[in-house]
PDB file of N, CA and C in Angstrom:
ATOM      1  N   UNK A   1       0.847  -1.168   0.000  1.00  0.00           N
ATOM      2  CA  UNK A   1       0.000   0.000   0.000  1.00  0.00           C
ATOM      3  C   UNK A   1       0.895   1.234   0.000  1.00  0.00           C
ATOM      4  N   UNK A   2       0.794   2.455  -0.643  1.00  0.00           N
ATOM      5  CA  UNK A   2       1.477   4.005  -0.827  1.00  0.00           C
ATOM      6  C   UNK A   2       1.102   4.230   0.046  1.00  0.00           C
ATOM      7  N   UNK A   3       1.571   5.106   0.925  1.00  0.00           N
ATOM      8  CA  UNK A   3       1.688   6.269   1.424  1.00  0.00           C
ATOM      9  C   UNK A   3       0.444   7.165   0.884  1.00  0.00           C
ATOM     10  N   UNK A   4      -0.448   7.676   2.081  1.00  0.00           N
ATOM     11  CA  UNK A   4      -1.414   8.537   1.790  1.00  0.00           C
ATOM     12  C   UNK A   4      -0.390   9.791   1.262  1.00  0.00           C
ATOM     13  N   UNK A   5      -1.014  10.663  -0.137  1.00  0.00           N
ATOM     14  CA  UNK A   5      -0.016  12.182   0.135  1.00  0.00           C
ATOM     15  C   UNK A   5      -0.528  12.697   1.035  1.00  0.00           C
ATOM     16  N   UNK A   6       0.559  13.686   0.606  1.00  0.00           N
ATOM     17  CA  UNK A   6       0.943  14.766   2.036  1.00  0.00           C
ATOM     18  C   UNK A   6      -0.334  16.031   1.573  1.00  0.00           C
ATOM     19  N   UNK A   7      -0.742  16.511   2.393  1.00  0.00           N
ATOM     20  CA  UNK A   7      -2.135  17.633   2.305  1.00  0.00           C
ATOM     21  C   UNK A   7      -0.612  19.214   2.767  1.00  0.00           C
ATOM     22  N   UNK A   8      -1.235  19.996   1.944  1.00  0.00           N
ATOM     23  CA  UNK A   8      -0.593  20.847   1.577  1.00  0.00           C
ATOM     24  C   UNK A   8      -0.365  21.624   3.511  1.00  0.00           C
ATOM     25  N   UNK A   9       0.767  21.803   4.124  1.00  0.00           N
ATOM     26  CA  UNK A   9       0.096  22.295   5.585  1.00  0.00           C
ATOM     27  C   UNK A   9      -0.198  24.267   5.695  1.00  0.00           C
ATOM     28  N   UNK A  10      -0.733  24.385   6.399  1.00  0.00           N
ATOM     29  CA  UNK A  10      -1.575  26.215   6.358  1.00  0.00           C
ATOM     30  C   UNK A  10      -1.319  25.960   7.772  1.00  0.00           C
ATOM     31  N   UNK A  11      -1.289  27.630   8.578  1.00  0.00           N
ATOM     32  CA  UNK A  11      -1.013  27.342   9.458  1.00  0.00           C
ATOM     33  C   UNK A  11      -2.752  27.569  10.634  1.00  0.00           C
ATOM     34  N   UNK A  12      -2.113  27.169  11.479  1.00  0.00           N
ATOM     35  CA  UNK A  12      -2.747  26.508  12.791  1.00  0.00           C
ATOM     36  C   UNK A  12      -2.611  27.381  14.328  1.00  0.00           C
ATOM     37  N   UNK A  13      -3.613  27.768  14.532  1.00  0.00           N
ATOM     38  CA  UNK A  13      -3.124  28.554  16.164  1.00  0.00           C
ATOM     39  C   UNK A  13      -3.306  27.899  16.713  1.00  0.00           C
ATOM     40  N   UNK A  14      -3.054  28.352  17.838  1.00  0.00           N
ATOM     41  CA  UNK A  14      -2.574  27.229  19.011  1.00  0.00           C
ATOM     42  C   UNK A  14      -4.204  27.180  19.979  1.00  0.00           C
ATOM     43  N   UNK A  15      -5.145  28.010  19.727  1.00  0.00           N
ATOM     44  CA  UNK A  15      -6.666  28.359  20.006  1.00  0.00           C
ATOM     45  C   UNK A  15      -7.428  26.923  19.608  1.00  0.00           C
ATOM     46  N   UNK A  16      -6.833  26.553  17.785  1.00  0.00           N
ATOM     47  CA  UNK A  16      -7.593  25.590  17.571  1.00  0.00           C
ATOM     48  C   UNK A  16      -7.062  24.350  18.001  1.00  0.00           C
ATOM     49  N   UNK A  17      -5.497  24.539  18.559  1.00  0.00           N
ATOM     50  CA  UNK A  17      -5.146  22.975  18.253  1.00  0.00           C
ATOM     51  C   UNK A  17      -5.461  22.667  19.855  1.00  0.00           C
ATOM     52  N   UNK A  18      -5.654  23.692  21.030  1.00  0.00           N
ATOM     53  CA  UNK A  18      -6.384  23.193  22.138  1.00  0.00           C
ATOM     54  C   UNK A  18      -7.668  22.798  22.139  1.00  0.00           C
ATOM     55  N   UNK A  19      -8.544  23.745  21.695  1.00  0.00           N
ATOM     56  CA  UNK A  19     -10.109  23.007  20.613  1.00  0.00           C
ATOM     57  C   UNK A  19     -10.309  21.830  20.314  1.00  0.00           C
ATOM     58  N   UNK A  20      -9.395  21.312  19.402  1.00  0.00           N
ATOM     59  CA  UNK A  20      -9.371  19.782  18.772  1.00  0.00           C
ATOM     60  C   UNK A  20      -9.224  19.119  19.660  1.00  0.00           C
ATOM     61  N   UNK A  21      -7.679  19.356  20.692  1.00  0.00           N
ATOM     62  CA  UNK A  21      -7.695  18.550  21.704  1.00  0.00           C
ATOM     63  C   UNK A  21      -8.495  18.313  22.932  1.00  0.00           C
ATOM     64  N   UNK A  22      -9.051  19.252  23.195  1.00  0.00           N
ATOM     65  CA  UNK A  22     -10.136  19.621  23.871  1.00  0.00           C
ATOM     66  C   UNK A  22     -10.939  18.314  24.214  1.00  0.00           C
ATOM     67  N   UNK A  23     -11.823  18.144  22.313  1.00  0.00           N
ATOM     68  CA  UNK A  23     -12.875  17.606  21.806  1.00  0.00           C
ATOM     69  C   UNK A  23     -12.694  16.445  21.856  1.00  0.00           C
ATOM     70  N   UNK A  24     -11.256  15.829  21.520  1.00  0.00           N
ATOM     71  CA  UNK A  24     -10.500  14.643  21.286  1.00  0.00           C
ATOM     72  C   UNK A  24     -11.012  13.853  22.976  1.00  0.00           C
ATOM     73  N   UNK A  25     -10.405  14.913  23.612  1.00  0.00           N
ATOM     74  CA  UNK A  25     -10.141  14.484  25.135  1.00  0.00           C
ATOM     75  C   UNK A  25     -11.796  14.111  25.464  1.00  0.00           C
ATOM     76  N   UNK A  26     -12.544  14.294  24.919  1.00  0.00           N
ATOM     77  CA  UNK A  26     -13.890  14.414  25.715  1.00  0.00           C
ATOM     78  C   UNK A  26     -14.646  13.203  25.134  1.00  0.00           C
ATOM     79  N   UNK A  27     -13.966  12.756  24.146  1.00  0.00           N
ATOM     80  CA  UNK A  27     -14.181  11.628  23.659  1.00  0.00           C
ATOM     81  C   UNK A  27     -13.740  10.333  23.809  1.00  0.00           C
ATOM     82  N   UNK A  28     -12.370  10.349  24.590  1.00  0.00           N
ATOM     83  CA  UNK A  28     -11.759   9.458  24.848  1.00  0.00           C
ATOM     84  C   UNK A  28     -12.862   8.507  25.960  1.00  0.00           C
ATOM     85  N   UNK A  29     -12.589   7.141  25.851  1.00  0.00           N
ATOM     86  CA  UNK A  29     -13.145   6.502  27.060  1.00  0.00           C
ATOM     87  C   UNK A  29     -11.849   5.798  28.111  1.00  0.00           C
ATOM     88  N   UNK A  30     -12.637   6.061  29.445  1.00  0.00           N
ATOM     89  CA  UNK A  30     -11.745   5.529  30.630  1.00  0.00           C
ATOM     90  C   UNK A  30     -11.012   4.227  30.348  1.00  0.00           C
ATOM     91  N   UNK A  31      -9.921   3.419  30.644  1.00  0.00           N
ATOM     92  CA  UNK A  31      -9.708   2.093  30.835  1.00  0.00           C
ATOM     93  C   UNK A  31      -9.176   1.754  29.237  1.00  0.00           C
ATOM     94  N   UNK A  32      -9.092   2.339  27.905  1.00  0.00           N
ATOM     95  CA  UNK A  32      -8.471   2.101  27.225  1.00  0.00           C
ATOM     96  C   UNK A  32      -7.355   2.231  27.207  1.00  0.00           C
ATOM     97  N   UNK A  33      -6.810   1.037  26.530  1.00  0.00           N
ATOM     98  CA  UNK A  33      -5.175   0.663  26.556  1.00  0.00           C
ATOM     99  C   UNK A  33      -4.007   1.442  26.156  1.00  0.00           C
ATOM    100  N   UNK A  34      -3.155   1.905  26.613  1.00  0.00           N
ATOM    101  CA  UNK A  34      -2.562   3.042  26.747  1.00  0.00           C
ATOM    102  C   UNK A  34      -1.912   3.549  24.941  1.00  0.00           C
ATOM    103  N   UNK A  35      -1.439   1.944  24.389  1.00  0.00           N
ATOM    104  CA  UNK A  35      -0.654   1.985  23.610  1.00  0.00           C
ATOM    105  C   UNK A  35      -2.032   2.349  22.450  1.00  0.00           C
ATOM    106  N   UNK A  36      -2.955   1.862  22.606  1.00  0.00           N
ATOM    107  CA  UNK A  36      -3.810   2.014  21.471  1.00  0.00           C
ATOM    108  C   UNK A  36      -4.081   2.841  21.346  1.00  0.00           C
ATOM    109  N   UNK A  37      -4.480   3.678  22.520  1.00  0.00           N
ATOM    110  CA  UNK A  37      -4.814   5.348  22.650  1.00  0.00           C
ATOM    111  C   UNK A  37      -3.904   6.186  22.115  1.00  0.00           C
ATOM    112  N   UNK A  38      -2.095   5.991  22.272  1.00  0.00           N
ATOM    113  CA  UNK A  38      -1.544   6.586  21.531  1.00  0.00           C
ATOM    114  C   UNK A  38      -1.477   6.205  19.914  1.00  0.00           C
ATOM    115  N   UNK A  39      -2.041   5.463  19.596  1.00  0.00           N
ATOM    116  CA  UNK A  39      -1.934   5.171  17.704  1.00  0.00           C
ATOM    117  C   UNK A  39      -2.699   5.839  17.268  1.00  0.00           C
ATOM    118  N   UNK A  40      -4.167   5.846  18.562  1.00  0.00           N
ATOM    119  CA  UNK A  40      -5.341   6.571  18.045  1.00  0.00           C
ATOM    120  C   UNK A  40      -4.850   8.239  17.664  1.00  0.00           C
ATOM    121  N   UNK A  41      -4.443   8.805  19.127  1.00  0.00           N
ATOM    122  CA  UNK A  41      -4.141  10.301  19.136  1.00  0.00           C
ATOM    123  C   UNK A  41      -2.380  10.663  17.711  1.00  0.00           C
ATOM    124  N   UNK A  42      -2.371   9.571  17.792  1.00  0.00           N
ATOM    125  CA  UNK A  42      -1.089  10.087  16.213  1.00  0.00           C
ATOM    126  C   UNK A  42      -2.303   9.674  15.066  1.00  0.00           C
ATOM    127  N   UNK A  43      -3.118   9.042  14.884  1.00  0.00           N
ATOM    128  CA  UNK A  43      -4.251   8.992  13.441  1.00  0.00           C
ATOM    129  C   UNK A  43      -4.731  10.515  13.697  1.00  0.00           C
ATOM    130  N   UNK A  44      -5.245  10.524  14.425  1.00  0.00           N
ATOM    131  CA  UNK A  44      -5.906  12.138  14.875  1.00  0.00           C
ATOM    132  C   UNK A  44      -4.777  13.090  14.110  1.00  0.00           C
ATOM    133  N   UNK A  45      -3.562  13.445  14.867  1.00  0.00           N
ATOM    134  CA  UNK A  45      -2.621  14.430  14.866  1.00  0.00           C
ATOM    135  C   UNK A  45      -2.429  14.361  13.078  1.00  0.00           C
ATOM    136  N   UNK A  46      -2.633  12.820  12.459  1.00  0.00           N
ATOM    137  CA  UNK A  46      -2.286  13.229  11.044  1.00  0.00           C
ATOM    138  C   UNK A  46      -3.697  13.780  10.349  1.00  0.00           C
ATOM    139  N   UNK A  47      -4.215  13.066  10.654  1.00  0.00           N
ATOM    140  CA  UNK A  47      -5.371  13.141   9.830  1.00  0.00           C
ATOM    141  C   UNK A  47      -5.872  15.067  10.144  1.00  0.00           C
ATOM    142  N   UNK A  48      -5.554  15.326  11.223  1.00  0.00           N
ATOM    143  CA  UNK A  48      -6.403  16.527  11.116  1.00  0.00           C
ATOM    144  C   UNK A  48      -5.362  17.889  11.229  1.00  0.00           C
ATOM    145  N   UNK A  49      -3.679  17.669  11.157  1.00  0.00           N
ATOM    146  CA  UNK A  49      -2.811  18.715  11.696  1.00  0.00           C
ATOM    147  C   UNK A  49      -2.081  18.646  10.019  1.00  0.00           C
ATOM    148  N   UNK A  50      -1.857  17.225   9.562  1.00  0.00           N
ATOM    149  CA  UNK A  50      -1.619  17.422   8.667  1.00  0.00           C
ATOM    150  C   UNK A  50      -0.005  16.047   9.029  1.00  0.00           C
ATOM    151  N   UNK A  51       0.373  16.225  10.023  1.00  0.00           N
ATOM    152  CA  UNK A  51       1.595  15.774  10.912  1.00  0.00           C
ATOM    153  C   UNK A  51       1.622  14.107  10.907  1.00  0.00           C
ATOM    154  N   UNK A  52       2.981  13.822  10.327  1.00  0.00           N
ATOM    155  CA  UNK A  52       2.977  12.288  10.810  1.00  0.00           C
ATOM    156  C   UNK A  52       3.999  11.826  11.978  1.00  0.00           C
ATOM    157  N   UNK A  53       4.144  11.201  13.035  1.00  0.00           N
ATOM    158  CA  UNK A  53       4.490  11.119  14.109  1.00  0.00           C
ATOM    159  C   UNK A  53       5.560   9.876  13.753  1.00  0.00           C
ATOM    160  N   UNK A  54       7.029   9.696  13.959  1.00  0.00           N
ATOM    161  CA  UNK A  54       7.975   8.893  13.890  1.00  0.00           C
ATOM    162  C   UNK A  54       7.573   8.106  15.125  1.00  0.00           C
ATOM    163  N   UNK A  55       8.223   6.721  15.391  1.00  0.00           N
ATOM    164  CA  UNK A  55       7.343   5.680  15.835  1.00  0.00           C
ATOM    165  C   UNK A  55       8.013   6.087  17.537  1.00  0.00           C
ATOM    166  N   UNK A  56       9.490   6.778  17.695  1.00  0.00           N
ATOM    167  CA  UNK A  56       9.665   7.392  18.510  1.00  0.00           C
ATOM    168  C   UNK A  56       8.643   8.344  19.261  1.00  0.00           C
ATOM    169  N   UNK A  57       8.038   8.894  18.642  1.00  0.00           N
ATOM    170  CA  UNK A  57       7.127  10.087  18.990  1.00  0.00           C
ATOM    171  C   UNK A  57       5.702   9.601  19.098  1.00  0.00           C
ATOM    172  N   UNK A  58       5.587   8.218  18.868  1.00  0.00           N
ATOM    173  CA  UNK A  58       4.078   7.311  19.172  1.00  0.00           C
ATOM    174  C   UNK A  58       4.294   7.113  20.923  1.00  0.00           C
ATOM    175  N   UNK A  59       4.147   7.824  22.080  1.00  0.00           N
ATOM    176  CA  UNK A  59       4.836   7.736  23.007  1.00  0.00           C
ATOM    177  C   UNK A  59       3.353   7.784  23.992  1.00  0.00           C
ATOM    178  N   UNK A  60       3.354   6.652  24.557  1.00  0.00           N
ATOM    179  CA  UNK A  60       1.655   6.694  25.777  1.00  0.00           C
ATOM    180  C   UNK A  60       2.026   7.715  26.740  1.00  0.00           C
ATOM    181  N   UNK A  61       2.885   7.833  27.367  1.00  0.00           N
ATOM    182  CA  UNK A  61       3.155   8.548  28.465  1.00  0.00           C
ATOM    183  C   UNK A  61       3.159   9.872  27.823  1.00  0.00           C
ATOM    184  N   UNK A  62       3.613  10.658  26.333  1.00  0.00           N
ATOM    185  CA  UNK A  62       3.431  12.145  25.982  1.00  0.00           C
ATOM    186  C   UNK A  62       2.053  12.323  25.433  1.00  0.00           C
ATOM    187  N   UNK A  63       1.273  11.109  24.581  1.00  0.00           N
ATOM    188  CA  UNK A  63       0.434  11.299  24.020  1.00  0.00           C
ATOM    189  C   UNK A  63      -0.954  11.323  24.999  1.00  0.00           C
ATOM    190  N   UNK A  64      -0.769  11.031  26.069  1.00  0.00           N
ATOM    191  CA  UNK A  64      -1.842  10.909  27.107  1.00  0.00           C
ATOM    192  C   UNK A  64      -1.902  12.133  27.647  1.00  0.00           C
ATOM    193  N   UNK A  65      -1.212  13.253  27.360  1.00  0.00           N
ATOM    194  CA  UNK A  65      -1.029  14.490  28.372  1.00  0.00           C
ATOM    195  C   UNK A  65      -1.702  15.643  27.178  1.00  0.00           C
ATOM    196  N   UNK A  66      -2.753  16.546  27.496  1.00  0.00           N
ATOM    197  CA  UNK A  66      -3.077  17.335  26.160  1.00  0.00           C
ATOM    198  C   UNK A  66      -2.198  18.130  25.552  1.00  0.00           C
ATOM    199  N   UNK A  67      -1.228  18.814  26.766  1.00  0.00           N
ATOM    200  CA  UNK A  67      -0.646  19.871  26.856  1.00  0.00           C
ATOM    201  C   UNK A  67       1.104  19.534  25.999  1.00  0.00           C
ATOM    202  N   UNK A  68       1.171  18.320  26.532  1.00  0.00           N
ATOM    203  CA  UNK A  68       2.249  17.309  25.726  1.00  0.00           C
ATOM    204  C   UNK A  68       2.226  17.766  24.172  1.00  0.00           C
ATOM    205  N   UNK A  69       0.630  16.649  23.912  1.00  0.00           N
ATOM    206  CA  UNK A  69       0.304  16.941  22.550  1.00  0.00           C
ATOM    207  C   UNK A  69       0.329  18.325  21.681  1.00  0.00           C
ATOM    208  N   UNK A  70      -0.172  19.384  22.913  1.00  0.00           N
ATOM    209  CA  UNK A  70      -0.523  20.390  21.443  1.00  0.00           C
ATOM    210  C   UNK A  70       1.074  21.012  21.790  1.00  0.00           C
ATOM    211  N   UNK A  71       1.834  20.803  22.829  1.00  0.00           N
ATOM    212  CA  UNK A  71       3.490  21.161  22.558  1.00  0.00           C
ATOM    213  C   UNK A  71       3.958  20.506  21.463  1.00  0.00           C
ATOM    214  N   UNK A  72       3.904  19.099  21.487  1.00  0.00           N
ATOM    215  CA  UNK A  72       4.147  18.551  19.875  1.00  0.00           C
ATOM    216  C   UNK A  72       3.893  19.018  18.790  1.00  0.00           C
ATOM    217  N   UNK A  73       2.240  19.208  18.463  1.00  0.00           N
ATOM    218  CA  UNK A  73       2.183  19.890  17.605  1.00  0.00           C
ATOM    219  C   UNK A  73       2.237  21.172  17.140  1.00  0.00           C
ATOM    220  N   UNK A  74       2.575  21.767  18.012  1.00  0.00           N
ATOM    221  CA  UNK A  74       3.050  23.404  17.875  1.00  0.00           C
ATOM    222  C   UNK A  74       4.574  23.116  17.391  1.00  0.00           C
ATOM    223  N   UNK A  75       5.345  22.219  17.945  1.00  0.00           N
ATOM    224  CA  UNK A  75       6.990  22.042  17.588  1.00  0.00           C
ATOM    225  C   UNK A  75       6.785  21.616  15.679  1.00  0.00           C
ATOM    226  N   UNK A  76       5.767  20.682  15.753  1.00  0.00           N
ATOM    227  CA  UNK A  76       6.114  19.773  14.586  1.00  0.00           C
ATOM    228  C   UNK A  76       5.570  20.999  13.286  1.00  0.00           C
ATOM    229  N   UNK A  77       4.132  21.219  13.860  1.00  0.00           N
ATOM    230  CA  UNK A  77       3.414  22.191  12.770  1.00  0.00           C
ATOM    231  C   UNK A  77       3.933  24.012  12.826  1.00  0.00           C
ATOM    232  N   UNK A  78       4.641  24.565  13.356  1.00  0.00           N
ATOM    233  CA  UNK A  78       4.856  25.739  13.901  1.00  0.00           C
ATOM    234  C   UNK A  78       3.593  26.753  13.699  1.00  0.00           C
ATOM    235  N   UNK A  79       2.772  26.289  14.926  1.00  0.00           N
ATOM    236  CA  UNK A  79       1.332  26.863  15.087  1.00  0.00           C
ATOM    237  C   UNK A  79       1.737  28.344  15.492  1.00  0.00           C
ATOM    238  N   UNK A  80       0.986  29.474  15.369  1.00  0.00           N
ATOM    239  CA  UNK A  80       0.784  30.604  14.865  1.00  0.00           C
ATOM    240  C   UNK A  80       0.329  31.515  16.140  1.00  0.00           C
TER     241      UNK A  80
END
């Protein structure tokens, strides 16, 4: 299978990418498995930032924290 392309990236404030995470977070359910939750929150981060996450950076312990996340994606996307 290819590689989805790459979506052209625009930039991003840091207003919406707490928003998303916000929404993300409110959706999550209790007692899911740590590692799955982080595959989930890197599908998220690509699918909607634009961002693909090296398998280093698939991390339960950063991806479980919001504040983690939208630091990531402010580093990766240079949000606005």
């Amino acid at each position: 299978m290819s590689p989805r392309p790459r979506r052209e990236a625009c930039s991003v404030s840091r207003d919406t990418i707490q928003q998303v995470l916000a929404d993300y977070d409110a959706l999550r359910r209790p007692g899911t498995d740590p590692g799955l939750e982080a595959v989930c929150t890197a599908i998220l981060l690509e699918d909607v930032f634009g961002i693909a996450l090296s398998d280093a950076e698939i991390d339960p312990a950063v991806l479980a924290d919001s504040a983690a996340v939208a630091a990531l994606v402010t580093r990766l996307r240079g949000a606005v």
